[in-house]
N, C-alpha and C. Protein backbone atom coordinates (compact mmCIF):
# COMPACT_ATOMS: atom_id res chain seq x y z
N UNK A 1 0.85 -1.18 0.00
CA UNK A 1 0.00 0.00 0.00
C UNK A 1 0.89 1.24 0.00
N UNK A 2 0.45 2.06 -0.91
CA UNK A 2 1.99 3.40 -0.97
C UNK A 2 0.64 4.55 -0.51
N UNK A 3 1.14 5.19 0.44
CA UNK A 3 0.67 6.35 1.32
C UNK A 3 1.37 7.19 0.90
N UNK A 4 0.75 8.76 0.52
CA UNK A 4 1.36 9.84 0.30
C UNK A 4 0.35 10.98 1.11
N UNK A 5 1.34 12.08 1.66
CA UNK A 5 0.57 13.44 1.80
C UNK A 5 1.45 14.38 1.30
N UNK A 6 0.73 14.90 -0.22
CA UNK A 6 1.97 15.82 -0.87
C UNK A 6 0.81 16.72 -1.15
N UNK A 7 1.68 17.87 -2.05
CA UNK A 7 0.86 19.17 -2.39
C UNK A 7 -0.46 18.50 -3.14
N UNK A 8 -1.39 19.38 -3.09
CA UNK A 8 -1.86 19.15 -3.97
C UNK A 8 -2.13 19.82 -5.53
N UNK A 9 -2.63 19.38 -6.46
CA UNK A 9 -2.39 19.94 -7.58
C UNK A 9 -4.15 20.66 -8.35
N UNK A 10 -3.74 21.34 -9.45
CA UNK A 10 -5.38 21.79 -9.01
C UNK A 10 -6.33 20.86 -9.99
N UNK A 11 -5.63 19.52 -10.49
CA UNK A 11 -6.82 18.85 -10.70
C UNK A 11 -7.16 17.87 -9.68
N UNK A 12 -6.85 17.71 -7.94
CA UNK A 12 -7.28 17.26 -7.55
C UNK A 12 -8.80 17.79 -6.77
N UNK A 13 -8.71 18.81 -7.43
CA UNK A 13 -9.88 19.85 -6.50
C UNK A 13 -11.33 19.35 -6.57
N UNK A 14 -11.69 18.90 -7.58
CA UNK A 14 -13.22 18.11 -7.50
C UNK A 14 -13.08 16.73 -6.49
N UNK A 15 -11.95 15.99 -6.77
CA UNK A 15 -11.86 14.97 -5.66
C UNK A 15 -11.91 15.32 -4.67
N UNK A 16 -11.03 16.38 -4.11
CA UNK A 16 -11.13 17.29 -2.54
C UNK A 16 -12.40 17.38 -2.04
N UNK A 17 -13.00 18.11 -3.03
CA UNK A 17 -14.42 18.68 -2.59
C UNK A 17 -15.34 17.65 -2.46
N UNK A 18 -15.24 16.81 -3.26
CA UNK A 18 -15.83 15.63 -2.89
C UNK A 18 -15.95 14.83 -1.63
N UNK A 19 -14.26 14.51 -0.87
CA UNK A 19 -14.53 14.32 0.14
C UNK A 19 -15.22 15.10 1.58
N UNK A 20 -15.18 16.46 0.94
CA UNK A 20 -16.09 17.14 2.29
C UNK A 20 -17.45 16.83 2.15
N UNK A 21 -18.27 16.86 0.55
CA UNK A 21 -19.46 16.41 0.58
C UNK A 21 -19.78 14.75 1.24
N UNK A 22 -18.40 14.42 0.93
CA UNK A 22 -18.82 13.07 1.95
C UNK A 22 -19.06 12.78 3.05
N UNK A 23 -17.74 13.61 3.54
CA UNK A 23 -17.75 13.88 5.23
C UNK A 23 -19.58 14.74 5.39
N UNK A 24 -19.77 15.55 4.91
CA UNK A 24 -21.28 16.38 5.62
C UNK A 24 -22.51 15.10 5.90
N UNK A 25 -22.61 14.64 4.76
CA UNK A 25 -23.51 13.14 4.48
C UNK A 25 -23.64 12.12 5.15
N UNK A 26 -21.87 11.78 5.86
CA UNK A 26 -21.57 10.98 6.81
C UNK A 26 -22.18 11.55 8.15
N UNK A 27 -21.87 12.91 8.42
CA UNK A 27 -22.33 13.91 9.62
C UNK A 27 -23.48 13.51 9.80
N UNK A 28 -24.35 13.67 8.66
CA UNK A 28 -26.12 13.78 8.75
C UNK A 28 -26.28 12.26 9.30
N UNK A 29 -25.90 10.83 8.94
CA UNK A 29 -25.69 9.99 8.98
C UNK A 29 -25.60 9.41 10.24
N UNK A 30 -24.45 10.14 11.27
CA UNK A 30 -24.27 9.72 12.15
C UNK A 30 -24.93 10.63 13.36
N UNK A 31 -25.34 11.62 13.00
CA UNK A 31 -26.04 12.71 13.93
C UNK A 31 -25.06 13.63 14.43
N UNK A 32 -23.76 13.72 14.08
CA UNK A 32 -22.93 14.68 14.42
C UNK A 32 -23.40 16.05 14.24
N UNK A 33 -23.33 17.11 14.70
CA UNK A 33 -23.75 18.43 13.77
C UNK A 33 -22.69 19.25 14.04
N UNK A 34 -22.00 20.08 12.68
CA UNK A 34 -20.70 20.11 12.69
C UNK A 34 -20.58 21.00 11.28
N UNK A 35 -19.91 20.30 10.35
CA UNK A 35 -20.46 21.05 9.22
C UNK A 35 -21.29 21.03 8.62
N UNK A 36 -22.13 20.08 8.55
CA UNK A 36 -23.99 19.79 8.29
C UNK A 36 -24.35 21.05 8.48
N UNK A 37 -24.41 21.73 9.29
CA UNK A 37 -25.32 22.20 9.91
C UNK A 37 -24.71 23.52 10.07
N UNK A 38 -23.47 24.05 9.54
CA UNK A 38 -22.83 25.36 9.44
C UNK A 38 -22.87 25.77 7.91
N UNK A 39 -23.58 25.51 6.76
CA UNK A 39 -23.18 25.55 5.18
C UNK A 39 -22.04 25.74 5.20
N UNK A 40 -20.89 24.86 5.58
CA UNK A 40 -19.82 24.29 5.31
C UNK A 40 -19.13 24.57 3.87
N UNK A 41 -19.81 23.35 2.71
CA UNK A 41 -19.81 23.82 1.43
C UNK A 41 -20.29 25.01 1.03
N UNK A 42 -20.59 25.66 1.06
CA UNK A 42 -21.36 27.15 0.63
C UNK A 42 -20.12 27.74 1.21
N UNK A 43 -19.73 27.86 2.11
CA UNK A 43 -18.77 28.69 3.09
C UNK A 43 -17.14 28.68 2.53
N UNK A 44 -16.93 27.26 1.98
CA UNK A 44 -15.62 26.87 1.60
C UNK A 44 -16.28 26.15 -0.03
N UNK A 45 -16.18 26.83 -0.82
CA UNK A 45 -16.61 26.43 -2.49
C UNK A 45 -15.22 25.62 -3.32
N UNK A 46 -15.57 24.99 -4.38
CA UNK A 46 -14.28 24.74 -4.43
C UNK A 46 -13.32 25.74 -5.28
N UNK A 47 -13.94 26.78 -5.32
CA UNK A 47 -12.81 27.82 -5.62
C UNK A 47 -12.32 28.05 -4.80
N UNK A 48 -12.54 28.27 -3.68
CA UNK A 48 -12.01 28.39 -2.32
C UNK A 48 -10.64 27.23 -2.20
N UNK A 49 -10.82 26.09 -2.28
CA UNK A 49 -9.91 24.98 -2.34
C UNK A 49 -8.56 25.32 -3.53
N UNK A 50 -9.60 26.02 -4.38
CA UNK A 50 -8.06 26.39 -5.65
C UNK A 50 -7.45 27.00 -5.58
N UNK A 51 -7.75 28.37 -4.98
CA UNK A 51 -6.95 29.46 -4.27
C UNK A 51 -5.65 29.15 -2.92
N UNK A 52 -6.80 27.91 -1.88
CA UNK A 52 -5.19 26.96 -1.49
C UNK A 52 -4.32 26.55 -1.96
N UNK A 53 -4.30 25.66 -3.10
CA UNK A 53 -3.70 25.17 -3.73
C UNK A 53 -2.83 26.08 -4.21
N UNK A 54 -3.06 27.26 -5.47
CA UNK A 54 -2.57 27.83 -6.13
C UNK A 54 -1.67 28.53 -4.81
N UNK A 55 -1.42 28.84 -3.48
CA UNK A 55 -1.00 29.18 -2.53
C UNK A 55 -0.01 28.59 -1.69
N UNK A 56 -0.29 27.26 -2.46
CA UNK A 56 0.73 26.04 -1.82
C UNK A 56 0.30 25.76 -0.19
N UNK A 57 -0.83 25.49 0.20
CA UNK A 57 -1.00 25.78 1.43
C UNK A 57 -2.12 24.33 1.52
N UNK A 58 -1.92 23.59 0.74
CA UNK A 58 -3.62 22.38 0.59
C UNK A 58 -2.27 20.98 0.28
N UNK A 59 -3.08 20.58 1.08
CA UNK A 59 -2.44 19.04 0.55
C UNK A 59 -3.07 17.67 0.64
N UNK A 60 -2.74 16.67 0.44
CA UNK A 60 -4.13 15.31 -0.22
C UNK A 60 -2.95 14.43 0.42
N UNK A 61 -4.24 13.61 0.49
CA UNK A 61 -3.23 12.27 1.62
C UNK A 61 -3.82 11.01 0.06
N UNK A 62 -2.87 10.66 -0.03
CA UNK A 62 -2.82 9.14 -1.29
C UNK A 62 -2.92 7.87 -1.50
N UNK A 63 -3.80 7.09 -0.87
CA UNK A 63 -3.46 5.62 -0.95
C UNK A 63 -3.80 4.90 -2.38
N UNK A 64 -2.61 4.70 -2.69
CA UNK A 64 -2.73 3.82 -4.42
C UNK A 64 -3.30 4.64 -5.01
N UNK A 65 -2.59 5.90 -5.10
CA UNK A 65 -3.01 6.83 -6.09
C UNK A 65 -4.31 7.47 -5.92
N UNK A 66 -5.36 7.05 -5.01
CA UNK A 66 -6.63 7.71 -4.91
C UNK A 66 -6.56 8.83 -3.58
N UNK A 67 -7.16 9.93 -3.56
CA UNK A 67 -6.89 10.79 -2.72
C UNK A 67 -8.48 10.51 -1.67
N UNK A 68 -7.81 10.45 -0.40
CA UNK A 68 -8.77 9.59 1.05
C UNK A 68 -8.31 10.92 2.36
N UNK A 69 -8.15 11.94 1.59
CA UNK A 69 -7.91 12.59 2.51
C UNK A 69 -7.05 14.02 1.88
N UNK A 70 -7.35 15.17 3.05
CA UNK A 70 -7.37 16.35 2.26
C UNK A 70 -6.92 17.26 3.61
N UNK A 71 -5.66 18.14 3.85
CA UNK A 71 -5.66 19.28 4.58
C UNK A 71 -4.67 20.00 4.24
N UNK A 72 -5.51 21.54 5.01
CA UNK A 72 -4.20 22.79 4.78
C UNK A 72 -3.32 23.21 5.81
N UNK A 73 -2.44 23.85 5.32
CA UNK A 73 -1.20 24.13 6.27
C UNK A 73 -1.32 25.51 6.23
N UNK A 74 -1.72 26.52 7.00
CA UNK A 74 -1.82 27.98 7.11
C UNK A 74 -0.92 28.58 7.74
N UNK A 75 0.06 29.61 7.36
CA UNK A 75 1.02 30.17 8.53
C UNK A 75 0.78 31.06 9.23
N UNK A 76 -0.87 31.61 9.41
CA UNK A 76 -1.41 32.27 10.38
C UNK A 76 -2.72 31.96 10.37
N UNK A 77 -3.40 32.20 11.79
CA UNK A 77 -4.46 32.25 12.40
C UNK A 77 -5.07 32.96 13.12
N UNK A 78 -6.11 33.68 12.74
CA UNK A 78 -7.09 34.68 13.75
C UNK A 78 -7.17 34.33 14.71
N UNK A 79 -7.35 32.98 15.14
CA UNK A 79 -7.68 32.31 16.44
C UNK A 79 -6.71 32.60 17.13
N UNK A 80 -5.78 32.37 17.00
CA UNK A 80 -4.33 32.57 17.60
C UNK A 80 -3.21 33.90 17.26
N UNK A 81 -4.36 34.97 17.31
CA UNK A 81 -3.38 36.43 17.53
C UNK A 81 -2.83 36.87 17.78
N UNK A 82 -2.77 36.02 19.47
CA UNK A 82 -1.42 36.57 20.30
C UNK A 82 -0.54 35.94 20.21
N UNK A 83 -0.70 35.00 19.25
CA UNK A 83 0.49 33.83 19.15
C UNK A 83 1.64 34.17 17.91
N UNK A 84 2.83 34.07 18.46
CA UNK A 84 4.11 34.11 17.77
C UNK A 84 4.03 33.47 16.12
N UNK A 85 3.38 33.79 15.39
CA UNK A 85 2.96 33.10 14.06
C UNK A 85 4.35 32.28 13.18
N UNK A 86 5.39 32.62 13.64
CA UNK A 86 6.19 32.48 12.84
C UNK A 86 7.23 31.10 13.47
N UNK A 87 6.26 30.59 14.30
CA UNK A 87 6.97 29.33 15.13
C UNK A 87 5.86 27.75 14.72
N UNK A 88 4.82 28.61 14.01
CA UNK A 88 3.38 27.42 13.85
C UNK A 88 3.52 26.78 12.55
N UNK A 89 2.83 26.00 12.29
CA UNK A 89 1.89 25.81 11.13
C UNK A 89 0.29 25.55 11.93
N UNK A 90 -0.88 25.96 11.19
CA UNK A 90 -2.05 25.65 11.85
C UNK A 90 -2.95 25.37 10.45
N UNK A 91 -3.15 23.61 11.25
CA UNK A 91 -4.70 23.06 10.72
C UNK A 91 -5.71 23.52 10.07
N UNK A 92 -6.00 23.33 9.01
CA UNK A 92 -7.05 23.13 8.59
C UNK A 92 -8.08 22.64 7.36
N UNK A 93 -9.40 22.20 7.88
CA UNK A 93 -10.33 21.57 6.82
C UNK A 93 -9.56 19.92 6.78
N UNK A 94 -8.99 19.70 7.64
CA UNK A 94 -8.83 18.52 7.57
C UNK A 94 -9.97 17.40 7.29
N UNK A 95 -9.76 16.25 6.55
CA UNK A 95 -10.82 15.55 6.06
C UNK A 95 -10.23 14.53 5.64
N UNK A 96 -11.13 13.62 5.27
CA UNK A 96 -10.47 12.05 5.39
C UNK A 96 -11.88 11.35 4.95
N UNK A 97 -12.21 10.45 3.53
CA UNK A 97 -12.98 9.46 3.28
C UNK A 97 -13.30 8.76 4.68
N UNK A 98 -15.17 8.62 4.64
CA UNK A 98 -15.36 7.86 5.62
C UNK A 98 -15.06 6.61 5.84
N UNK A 99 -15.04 6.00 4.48
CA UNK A 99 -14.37 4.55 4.55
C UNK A 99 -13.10 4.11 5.13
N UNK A 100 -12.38 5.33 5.19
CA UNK A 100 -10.61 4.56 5.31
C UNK A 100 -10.45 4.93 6.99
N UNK A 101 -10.32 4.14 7.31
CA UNK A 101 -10.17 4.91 9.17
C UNK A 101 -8.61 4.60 9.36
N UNK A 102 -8.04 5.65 10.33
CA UNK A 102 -6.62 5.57 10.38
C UNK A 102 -5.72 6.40 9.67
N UNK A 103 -6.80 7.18 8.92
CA UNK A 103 -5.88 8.23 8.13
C UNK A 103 -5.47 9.65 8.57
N UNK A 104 -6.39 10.20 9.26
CA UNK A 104 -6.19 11.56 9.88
C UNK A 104 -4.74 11.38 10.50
N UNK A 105 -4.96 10.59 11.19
CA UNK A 105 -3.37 10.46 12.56
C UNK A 105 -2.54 10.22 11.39
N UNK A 106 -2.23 9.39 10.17
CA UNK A 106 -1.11 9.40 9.64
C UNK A 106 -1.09 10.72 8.87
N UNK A 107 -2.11 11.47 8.53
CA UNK A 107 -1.98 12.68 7.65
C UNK A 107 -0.84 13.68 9.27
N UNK A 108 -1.91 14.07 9.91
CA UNK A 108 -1.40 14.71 11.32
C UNK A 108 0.32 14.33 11.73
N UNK A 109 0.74 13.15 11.24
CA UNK A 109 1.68 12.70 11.72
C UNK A 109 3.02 13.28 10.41
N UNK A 110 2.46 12.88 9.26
CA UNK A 110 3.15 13.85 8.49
C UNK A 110 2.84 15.33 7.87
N UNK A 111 2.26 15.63 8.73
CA UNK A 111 2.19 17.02 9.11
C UNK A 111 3.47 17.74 9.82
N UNK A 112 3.37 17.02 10.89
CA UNK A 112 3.89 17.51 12.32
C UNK A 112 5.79 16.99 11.09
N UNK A 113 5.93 16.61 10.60
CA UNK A 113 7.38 16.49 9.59
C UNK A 113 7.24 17.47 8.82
N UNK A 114 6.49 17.77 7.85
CA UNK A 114 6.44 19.39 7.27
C UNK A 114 6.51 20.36 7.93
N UNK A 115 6.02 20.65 8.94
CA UNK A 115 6.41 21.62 9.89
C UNK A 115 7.71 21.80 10.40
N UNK A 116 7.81 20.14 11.14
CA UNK A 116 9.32 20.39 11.71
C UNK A 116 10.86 20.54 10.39
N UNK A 117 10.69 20.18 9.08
CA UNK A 117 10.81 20.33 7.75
C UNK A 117 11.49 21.91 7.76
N UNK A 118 9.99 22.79 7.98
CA UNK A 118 10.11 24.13 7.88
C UNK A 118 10.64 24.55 9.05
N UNK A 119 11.30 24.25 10.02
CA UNK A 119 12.18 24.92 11.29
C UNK A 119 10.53 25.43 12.20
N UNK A 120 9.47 25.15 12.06
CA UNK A 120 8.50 25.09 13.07
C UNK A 120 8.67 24.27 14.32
N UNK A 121 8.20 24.94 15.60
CA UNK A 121 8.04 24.49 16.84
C UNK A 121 6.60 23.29 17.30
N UNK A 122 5.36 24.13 16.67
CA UNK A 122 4.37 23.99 16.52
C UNK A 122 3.31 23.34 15.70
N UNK A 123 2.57 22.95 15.92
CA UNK A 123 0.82 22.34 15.06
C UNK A 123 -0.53 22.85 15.92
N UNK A 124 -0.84 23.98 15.70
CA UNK A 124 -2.00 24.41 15.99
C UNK A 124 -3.05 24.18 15.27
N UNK A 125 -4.13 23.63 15.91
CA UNK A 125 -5.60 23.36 15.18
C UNK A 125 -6.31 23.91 16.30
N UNK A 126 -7.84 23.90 15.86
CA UNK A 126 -9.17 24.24 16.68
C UNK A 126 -9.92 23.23 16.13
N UNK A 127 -10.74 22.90 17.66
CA UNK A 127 -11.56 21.57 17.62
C UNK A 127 -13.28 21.99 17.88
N UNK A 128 -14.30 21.83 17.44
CA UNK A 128 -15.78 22.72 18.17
C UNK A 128 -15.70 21.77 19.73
N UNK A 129 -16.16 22.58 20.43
CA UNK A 129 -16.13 22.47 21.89
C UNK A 129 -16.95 21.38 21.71
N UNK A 130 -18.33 21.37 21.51
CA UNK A 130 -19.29 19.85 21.78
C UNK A 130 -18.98 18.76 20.83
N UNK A 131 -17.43 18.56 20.53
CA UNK A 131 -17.57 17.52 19.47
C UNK A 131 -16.31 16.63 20.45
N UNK A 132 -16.67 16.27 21.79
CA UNK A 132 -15.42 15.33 22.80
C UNK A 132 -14.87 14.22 21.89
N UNK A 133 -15.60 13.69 21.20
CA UNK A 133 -15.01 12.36 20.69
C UNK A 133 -13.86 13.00 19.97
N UNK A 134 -13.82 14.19 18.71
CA UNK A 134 -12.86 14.76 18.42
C UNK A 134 -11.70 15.18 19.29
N UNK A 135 -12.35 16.35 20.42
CA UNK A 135 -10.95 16.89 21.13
C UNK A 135 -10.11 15.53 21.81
N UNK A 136 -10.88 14.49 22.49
CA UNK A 136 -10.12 13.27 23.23
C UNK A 136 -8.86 12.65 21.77
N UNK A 137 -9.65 12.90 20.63
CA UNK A 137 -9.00 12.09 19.77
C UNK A 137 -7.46 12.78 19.83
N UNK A 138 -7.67 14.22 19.22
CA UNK A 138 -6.56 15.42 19.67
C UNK A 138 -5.53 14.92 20.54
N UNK A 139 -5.91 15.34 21.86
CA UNK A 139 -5.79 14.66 22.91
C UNK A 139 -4.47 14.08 22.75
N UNK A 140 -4.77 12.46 22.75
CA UNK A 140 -4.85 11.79 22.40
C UNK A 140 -3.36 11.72 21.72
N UNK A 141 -3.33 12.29 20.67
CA UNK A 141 -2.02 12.54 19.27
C UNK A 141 -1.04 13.51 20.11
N UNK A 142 -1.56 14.30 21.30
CA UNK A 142 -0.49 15.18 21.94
C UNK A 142 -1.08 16.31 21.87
N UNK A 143 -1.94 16.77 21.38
CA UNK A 143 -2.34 18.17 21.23
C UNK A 143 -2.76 18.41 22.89
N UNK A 144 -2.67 19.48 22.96
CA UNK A 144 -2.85 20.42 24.09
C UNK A 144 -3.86 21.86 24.24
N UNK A 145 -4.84 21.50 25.54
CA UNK A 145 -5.70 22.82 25.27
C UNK A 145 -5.06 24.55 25.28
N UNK A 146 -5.16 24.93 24.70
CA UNK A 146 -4.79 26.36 24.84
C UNK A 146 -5.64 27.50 24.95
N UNK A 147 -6.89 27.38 25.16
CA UNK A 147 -7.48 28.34 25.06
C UNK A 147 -8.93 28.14 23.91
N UNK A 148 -9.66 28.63 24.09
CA UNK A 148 -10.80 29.11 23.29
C UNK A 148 -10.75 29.74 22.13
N UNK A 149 -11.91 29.43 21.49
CA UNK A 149 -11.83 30.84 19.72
C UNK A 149 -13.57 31.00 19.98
N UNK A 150 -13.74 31.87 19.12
CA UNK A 150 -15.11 32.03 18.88
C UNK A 150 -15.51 32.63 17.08
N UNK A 151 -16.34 32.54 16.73
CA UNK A 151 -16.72 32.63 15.02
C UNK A 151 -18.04 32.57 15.05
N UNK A 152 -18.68 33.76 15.37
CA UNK A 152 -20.16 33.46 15.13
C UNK A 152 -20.41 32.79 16.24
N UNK A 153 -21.62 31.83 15.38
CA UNK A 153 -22.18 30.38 16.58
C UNK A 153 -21.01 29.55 16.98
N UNK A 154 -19.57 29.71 15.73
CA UNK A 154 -18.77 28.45 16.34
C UNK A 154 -17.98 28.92 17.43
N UNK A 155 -18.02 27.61 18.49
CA UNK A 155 -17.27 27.68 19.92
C UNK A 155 -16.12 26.53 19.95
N UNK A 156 -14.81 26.95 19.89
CA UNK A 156 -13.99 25.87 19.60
C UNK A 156 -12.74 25.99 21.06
N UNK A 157 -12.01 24.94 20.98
CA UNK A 157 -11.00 24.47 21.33
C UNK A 157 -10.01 24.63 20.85
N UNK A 158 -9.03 25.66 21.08
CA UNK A 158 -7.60 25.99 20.52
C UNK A 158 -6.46 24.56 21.23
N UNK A 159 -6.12 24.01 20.08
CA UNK A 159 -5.33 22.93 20.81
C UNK A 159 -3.95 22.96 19.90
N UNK A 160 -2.95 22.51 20.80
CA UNK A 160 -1.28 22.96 19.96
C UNK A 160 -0.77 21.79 20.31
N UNK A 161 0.23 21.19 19.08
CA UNK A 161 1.56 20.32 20.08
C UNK A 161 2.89 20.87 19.61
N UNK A 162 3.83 20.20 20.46
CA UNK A 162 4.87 20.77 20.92
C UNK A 162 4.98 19.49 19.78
N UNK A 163 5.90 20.16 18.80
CA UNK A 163 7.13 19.07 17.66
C UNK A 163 8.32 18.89 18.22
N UNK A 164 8.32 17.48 18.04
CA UNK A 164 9.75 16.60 18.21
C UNK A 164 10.78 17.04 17.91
């Protein structure tokens, strides 16, 4: 099985987008409410996704050539204002086919190598506060609470780890 998380390119962008319409479907599915229930897609279009890309900031996780997974690498965050920006990389839109389980942590895991790659200290993400099964997962990988964000209705969990 050959695993990749590399840039992505901009004809992977309908596949990308695809997997978030999967992930929402799965949401409705399982009763999560999350991006279901925020117009998610409406909010993030996939022009939105091309403009990552074209930014170098989006990247696709690969098994046997099919893309099962999708996140960006941002070198700043609103959430994290008071934070030293130039020591991070921070999360986001992470996503992952519902079928393949086990992929986030290996995406996250070569993450946390691109970062440390780029002379980064850090991996900052935000988790929504009522979604525990997520933050434990966090958790879990090493992330650490840091504090709160707020966005509107969304109420999240600022969580960081310390790179190897």
């Amino acid at each position: 099985m050959n695993c990749t998380l590399e840039s992505a390119e901009a004809k992977h962008i309908s596949d990308i987008f695809a997997l978030y319409e999967q992930r929402v479907q799965w949401m409705d599915t399982v009763g999560l409410k999350q991006w279901n229930v925020t117009d998610y897609l409406n909010a993030y279009p996939k022009e939105y996704y091309l403009e990552l890309q074209k930014d170098h900031q989006l990247y696709v996780w690969k098994q046997d050539h099919k893309i099962i997974g999708a996140l960006a690498l941002f070198d700043t965050d609103e959430y994290w204002s008071i934070c030293d920006h130039s020591t991070a990389f921070y999360i986001h839109h992470l996503v992952t086919d519902p079928k393949y389980h086990g992929v986030g942590t290996k995406m996250l895991a070569q993450a946390e190598k691109i970062a440390a790659a780029c002379g980064k200290k850090y991996l900052r993400l935000d988790c929504a506060v009522d979604n525990t099964a997520l933050n434990q997962y966090y958790e879990k990988l090493g992330f650490t609470y840091q504090g709160k964000c707020q966005d509107g209705p969304y109420l999240g969990n600022r969580l960081e780890k310390l790179l190897k």
